[in-house]
N, C-alpha and C. Protein backbone atom coordinates (compact mmCIF):
# COMPACT_ATOMS: atom_id res chain seq x y z
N UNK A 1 129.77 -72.65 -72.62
CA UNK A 1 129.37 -71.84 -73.77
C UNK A 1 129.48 -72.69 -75.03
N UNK A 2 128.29 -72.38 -75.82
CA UNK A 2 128.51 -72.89 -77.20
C UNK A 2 128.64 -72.19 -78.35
N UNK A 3 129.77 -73.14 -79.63
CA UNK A 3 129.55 -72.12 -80.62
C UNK A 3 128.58 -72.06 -81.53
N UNK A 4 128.23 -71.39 -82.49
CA UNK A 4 127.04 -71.36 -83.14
C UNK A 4 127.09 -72.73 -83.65
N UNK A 5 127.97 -73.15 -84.50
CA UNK A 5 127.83 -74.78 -85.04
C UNK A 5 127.53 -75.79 -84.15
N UNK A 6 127.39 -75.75 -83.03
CA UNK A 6 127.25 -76.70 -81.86
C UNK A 6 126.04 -76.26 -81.63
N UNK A 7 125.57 -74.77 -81.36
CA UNK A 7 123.53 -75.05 -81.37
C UNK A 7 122.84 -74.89 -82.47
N UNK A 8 123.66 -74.59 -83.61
CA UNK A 8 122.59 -75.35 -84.57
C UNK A 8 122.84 -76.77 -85.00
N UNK A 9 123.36 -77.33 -84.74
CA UNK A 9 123.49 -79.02 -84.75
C UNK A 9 122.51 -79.60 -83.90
N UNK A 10 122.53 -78.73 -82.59
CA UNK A 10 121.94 -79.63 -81.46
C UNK A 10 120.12 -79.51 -81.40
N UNK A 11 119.92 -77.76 -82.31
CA UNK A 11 118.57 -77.80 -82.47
C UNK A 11 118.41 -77.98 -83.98
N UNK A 12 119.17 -78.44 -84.87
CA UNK A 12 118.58 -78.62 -86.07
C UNK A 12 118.26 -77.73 -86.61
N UNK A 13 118.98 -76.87 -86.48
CA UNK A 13 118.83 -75.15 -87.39
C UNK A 13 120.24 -74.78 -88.53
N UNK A 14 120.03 -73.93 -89.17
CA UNK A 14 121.42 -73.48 -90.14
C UNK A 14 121.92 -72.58 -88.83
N UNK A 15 123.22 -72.22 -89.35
CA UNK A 15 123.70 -71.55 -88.95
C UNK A 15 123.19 -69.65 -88.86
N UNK A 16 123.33 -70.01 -90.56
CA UNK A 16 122.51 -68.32 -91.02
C UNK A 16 121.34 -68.33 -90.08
N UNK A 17 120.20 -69.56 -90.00
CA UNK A 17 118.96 -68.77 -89.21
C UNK A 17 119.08 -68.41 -87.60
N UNK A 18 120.25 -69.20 -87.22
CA UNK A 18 120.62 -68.64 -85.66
C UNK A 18 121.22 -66.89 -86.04
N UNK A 19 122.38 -66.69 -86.88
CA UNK A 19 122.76 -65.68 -87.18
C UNK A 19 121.15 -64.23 -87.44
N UNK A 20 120.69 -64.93 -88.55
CA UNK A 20 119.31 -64.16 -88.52
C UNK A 20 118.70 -63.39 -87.38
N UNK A 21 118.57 -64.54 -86.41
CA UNK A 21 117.64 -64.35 -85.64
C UNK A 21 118.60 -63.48 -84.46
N UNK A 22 119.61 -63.31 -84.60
CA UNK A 22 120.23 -62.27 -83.98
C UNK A 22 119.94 -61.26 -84.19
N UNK A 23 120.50 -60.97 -85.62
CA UNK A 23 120.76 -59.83 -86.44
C UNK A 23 119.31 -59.20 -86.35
N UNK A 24 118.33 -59.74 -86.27
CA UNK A 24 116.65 -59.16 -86.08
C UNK A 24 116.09 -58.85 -84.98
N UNK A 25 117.47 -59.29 -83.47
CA UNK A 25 117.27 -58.60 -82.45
C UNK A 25 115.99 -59.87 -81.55
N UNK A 26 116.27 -60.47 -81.93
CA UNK A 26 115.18 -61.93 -81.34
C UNK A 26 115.72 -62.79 -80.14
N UNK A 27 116.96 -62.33 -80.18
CA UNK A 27 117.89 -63.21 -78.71
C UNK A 27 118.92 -61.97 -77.84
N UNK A 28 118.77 -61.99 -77.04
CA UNK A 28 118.98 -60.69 -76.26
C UNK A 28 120.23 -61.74 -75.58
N UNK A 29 120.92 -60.56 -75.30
CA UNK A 29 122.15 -60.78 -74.39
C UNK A 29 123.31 -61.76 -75.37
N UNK A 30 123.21 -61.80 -76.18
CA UNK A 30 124.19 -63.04 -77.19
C UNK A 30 125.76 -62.55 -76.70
N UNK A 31 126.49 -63.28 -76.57
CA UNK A 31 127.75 -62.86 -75.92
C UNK A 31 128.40 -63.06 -77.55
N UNK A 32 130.08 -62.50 -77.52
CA UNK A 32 130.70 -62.69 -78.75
C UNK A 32 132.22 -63.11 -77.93
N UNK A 33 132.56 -64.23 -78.26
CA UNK A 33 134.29 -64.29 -77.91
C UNK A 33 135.50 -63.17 -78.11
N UNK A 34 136.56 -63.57 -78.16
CA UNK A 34 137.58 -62.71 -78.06
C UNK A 34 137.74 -62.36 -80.09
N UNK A 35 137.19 -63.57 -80.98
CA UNK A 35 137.50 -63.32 -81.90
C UNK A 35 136.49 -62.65 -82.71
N UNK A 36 135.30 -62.16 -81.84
CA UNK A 36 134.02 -61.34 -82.15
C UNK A 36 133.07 -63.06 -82.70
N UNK A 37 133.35 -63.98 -82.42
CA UNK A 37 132.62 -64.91 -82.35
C UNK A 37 131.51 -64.99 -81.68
N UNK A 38 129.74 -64.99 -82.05
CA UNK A 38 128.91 -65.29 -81.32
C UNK A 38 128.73 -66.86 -80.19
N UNK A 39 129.11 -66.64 -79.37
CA UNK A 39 128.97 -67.73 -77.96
C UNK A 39 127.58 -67.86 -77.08
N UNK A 40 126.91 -68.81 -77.41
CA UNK A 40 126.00 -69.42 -76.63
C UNK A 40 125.70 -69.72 -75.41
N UNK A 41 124.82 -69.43 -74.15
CA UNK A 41 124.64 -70.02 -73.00
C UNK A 41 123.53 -70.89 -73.45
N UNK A 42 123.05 -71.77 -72.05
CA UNK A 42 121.86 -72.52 -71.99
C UNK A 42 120.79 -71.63 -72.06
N UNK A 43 120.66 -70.48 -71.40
CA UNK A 43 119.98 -69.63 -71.25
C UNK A 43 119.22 -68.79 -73.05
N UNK A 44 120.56 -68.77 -73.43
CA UNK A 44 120.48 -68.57 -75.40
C UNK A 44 120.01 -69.48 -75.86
N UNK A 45 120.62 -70.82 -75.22
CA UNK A 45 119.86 -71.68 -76.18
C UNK A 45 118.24 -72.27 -76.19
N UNK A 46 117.35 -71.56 -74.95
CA UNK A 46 116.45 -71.24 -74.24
C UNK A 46 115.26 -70.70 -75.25
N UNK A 47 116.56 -69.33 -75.22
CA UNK A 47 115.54 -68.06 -76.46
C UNK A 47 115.44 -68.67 -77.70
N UNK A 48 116.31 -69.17 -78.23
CA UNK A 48 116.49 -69.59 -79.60
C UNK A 48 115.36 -71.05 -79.85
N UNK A 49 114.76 -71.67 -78.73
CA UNK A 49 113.87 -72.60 -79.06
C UNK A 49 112.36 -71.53 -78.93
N UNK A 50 112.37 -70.38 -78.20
CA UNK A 50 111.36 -69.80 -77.96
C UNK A 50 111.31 -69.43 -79.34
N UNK A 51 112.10 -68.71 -79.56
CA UNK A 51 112.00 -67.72 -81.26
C UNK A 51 111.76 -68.77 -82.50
N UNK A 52 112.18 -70.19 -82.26
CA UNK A 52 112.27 -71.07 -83.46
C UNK A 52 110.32 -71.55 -83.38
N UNK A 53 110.08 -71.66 -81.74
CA UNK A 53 108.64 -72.02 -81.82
C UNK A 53 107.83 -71.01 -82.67
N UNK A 54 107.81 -69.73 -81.96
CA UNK A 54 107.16 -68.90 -82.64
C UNK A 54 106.97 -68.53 -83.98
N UNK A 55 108.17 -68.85 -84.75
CA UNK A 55 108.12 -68.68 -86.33
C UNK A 55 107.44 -70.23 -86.69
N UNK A 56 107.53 -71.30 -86.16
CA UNK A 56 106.71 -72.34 -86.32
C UNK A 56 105.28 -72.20 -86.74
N UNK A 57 104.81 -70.79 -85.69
CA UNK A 57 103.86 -70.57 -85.09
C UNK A 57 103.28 -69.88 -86.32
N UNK A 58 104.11 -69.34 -87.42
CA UNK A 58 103.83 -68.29 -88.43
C UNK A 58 103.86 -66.58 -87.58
N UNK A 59 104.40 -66.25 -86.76
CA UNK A 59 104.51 -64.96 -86.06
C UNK A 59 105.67 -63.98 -86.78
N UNK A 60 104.94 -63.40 -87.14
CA UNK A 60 106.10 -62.06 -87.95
C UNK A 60 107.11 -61.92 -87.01
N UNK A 61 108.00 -61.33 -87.39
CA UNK A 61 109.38 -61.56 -87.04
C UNK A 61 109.09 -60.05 -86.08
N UNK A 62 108.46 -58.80 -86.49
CA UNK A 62 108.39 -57.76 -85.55
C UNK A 62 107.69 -57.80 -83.96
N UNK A 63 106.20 -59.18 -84.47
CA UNK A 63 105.83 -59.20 -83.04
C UNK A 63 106.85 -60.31 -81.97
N UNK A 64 107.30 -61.27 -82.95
CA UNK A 64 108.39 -61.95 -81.66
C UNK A 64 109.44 -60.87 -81.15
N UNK A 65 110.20 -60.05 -81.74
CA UNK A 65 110.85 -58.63 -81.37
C UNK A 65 110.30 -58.34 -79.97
N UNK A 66 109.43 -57.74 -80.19
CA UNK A 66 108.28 -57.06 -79.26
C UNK A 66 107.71 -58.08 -78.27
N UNK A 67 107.59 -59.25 -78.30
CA UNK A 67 107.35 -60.35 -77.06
C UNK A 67 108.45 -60.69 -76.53
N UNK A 68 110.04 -60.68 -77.31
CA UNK A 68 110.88 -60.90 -76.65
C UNK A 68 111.48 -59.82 -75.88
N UNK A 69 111.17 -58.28 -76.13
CA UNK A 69 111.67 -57.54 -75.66
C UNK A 69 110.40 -57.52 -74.36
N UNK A 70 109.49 -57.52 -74.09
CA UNK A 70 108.68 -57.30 -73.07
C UNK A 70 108.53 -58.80 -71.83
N UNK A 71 109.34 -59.81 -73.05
CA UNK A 71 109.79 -61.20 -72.21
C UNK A 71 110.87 -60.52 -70.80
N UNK A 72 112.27 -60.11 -71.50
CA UNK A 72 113.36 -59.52 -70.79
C UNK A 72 113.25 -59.12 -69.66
N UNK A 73 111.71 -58.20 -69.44
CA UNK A 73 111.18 -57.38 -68.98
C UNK A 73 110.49 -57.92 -67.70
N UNK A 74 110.05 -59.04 -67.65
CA UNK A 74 109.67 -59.63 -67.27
C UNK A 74 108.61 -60.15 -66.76
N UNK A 75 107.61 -60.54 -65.38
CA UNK A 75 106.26 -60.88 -64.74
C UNK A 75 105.57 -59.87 -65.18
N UNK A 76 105.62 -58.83 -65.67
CA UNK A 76 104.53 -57.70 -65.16
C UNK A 76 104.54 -56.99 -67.06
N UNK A 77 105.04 -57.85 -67.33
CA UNK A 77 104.77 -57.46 -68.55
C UNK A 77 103.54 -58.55 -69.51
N UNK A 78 102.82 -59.44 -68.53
CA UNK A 78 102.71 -60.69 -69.09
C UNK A 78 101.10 -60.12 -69.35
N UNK A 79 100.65 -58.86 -69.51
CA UNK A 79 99.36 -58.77 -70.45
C UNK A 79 100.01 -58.37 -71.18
N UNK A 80 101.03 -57.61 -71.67
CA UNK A 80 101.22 -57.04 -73.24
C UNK A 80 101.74 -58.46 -73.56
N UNK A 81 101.99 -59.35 -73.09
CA UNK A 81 102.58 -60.36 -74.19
C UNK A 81 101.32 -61.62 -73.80
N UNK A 82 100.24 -61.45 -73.40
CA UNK A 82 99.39 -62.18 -74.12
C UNK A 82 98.64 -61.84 -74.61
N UNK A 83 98.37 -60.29 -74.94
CA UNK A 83 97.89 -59.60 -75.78
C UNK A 83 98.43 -60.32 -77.31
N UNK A 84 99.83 -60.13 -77.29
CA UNK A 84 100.74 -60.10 -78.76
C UNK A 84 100.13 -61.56 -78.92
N UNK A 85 100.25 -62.65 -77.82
CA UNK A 85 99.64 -63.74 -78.39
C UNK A 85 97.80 -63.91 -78.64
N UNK A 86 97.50 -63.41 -77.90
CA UNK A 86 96.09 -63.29 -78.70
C UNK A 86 95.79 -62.63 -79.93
N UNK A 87 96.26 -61.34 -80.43
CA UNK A 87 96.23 -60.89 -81.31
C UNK A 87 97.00 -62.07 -82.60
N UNK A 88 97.92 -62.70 -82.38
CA UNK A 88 98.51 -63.56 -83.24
C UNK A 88 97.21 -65.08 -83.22
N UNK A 89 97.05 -65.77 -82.10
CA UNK A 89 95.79 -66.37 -82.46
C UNK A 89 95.20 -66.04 -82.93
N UNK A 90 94.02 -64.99 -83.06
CA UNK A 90 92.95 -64.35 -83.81
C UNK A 90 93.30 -64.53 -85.03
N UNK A 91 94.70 -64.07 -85.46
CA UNK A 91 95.44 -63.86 -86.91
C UNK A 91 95.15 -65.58 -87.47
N UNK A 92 95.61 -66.55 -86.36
CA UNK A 92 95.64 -67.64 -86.85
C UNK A 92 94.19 -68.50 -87.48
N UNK A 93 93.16 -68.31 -86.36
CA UNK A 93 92.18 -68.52 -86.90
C UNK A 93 91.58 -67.87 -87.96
N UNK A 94 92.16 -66.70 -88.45
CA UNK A 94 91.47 -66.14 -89.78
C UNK A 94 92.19 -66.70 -90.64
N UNK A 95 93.00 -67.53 -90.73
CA UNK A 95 93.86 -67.78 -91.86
C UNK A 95 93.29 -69.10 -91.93
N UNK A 96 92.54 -70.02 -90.32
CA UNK A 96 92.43 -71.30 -90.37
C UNK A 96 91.12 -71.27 -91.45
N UNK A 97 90.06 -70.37 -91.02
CA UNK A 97 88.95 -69.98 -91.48
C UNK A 97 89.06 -69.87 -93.54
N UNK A 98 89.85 -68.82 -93.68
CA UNK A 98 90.47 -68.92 -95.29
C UNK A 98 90.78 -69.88 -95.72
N UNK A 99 91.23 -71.09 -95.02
CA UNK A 99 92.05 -71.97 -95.68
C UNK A 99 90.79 -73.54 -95.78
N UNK A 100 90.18 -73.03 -94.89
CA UNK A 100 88.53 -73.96 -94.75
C UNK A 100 87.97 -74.00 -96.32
N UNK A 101 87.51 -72.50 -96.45
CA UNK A 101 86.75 -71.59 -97.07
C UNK A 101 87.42 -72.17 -98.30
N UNK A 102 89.01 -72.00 -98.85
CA UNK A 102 89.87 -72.39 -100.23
C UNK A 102 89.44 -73.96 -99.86
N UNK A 103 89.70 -74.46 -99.11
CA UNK A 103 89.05 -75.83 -99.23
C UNK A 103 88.11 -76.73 -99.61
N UNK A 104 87.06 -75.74 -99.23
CA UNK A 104 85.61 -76.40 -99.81
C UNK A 104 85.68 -75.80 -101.24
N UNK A 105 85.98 -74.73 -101.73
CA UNK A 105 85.56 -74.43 -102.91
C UNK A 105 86.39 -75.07 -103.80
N UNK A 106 88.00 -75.69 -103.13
CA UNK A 106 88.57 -77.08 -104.11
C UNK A 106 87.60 -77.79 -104.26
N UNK A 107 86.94 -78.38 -103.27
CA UNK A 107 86.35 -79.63 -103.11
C UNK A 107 84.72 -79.58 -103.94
N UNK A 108 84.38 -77.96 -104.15
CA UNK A 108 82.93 -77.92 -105.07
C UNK A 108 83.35 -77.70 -106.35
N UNK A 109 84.86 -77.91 -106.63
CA UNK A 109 85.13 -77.57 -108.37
C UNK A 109 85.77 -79.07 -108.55
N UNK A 110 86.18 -80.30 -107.87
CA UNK A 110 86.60 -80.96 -108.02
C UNK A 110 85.02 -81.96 -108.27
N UNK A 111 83.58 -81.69 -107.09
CA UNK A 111 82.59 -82.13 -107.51
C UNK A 111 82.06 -81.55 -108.63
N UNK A 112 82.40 -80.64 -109.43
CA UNK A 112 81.61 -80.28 -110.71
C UNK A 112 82.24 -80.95 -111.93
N UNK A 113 83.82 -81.15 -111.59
CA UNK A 113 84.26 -82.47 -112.59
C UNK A 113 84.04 -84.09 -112.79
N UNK A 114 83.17 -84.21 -111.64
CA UNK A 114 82.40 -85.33 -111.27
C UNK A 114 81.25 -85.63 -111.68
N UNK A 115 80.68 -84.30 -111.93
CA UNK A 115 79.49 -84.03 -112.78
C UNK A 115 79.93 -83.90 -114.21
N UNK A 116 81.11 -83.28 -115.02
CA UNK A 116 81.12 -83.03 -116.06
C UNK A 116 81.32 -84.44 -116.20
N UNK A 117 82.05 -85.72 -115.74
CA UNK A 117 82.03 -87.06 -116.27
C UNK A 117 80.70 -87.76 -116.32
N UNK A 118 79.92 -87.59 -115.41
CA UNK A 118 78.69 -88.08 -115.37
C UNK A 118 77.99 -87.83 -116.01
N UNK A 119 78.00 -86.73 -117.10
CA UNK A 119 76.86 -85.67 -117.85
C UNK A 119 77.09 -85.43 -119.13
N UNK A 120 77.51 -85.66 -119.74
CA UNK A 120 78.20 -86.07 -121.26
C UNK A 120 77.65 -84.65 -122.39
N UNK A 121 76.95 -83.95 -121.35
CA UNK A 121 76.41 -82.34 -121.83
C UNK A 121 76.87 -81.40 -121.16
N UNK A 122 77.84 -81.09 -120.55
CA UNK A 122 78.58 -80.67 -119.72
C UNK A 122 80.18 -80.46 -119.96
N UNK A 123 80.18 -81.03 -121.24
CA UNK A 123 81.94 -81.57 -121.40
C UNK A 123 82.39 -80.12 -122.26
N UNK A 124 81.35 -79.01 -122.51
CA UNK A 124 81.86 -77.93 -123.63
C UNK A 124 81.67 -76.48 -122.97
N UNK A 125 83.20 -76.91 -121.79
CA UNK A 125 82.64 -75.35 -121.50
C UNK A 125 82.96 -74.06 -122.42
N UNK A 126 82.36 -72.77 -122.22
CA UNK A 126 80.89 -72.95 -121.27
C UNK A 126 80.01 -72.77 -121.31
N UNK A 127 79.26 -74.21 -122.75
CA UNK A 127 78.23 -73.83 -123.30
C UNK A 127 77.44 -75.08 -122.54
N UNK A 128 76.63 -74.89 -121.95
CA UNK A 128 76.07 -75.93 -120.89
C UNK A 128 76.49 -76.30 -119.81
N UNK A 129 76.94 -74.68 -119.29
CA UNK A 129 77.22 -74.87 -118.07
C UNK A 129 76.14 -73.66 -117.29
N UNK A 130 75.82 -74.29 -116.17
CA UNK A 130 74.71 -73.42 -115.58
C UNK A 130 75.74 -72.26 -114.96
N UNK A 131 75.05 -70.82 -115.86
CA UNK A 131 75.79 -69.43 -115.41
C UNK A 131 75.58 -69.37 -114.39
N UNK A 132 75.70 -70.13 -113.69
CA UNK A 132 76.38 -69.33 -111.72
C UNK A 132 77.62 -69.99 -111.89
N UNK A 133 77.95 -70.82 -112.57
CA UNK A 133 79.21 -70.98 -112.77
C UNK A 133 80.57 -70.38 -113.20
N UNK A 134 81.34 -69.83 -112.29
CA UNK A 134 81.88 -70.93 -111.06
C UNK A 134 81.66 -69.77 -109.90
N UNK A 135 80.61 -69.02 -109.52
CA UNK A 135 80.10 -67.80 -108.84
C UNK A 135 79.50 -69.22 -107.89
N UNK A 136 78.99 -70.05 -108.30
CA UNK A 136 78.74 -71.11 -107.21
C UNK A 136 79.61 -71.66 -106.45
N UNK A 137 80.84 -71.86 -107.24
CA UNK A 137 81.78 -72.48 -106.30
C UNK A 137 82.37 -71.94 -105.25
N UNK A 138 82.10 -70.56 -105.00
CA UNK A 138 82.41 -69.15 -104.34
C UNK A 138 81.04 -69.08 -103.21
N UNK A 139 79.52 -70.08 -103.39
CA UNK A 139 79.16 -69.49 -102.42
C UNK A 139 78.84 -69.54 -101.16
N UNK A 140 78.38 -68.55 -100.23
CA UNK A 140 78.37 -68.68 -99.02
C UNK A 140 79.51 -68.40 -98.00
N UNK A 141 80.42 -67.61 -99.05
CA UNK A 141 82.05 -66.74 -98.74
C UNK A 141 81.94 -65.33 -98.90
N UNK A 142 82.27 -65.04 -98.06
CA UNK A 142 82.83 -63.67 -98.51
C UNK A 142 84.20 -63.32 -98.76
N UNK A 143 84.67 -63.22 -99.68
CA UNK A 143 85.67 -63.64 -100.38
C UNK A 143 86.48 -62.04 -99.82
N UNK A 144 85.84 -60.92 -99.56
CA UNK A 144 86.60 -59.77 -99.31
C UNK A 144 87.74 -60.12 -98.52
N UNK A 145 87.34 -61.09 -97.13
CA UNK A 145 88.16 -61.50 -95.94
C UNK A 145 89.34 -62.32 -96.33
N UNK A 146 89.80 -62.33 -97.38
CA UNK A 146 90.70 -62.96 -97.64
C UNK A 146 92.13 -62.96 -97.90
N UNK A 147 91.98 -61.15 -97.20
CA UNK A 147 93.74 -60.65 -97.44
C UNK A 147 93.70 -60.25 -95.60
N UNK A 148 94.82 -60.39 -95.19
CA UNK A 148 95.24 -60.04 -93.80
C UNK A 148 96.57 -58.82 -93.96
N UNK A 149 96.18 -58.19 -93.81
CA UNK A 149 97.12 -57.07 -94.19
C UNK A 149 98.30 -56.86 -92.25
N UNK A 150 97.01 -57.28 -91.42
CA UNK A 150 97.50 -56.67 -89.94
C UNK A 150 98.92 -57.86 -89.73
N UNK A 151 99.87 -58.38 -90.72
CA UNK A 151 100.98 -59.25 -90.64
C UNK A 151 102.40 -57.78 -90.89
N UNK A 152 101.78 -56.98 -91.62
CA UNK A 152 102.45 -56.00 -92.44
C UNK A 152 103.39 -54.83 -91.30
């Protein structure tokens, strides 16, 4: 058995986020010593790389809950928990998609300062600036898609 300072040393975690990740119900079975000390198996220290991946992963703290409780559970639970992971992919690619999308439109306001150096009629905004500006730098987005509420 280990104590908490011994697996977060060994995985490079605080203490508090092993504690956390108790207290949020993310590691099942945690034993406590005689002095109400939380004590570690291999088996804990198992969950605790599963739960550390998943927040890696950006996964709300309710659906790892809910994958770890249907983990416990075991073989026959393994469509609701690749459900939880597909539904969390999907999540991921909409965020990869947003973060594309904030990307290029850095990259079409960083080319319009490329133009304001090149153009010496351009330097007073925004009087000679063509009014789609900056409605251009926005297009070909739909900018609605840009809040994910299903994290909540």
């Amino acid at each position: 058995m280990l104590s908490i300072k011994e697996v977060a040393k060994t995985m490079n975690l605080s203490t508090s986020t092993i504690r956390y990740y108790d207290s949020m119900k993310l590691l099942p079975d945690v034993q406590r010593d005689a002095n109400n000390h939380r004590i570690f198996s291999q088996e804990d220290v198992l969950w605790i790389r599963m739960v550390t991946t998943l927040r890696e992963m950006k996964m709300p703290i309710h659906c790892i809950r809910k994958y770890v409780q249907l983990s416990k559970l075991g073989k026959s639970t393994i469509p609701q928990r690749m459900a939880i992971m597909s539904a969390h992919q999907e999540r991921l690619l909409r965020e990869l998609n947003q973060a594309q999308m904030r990307y290029t439109m850095a990259n079409r306001w960083v080319n319009h300062y490329v133009q304001v150096q090149l153009n010496s009629q351009l330097d007073a905004f925004p009087r000679n600036v063509n009014q789609d500006f900056p409605q251009a730098i926005k297009k070909g987005f739909d900018l609605s898609l840009t809040t994910d509420s299903s994290y909540k």
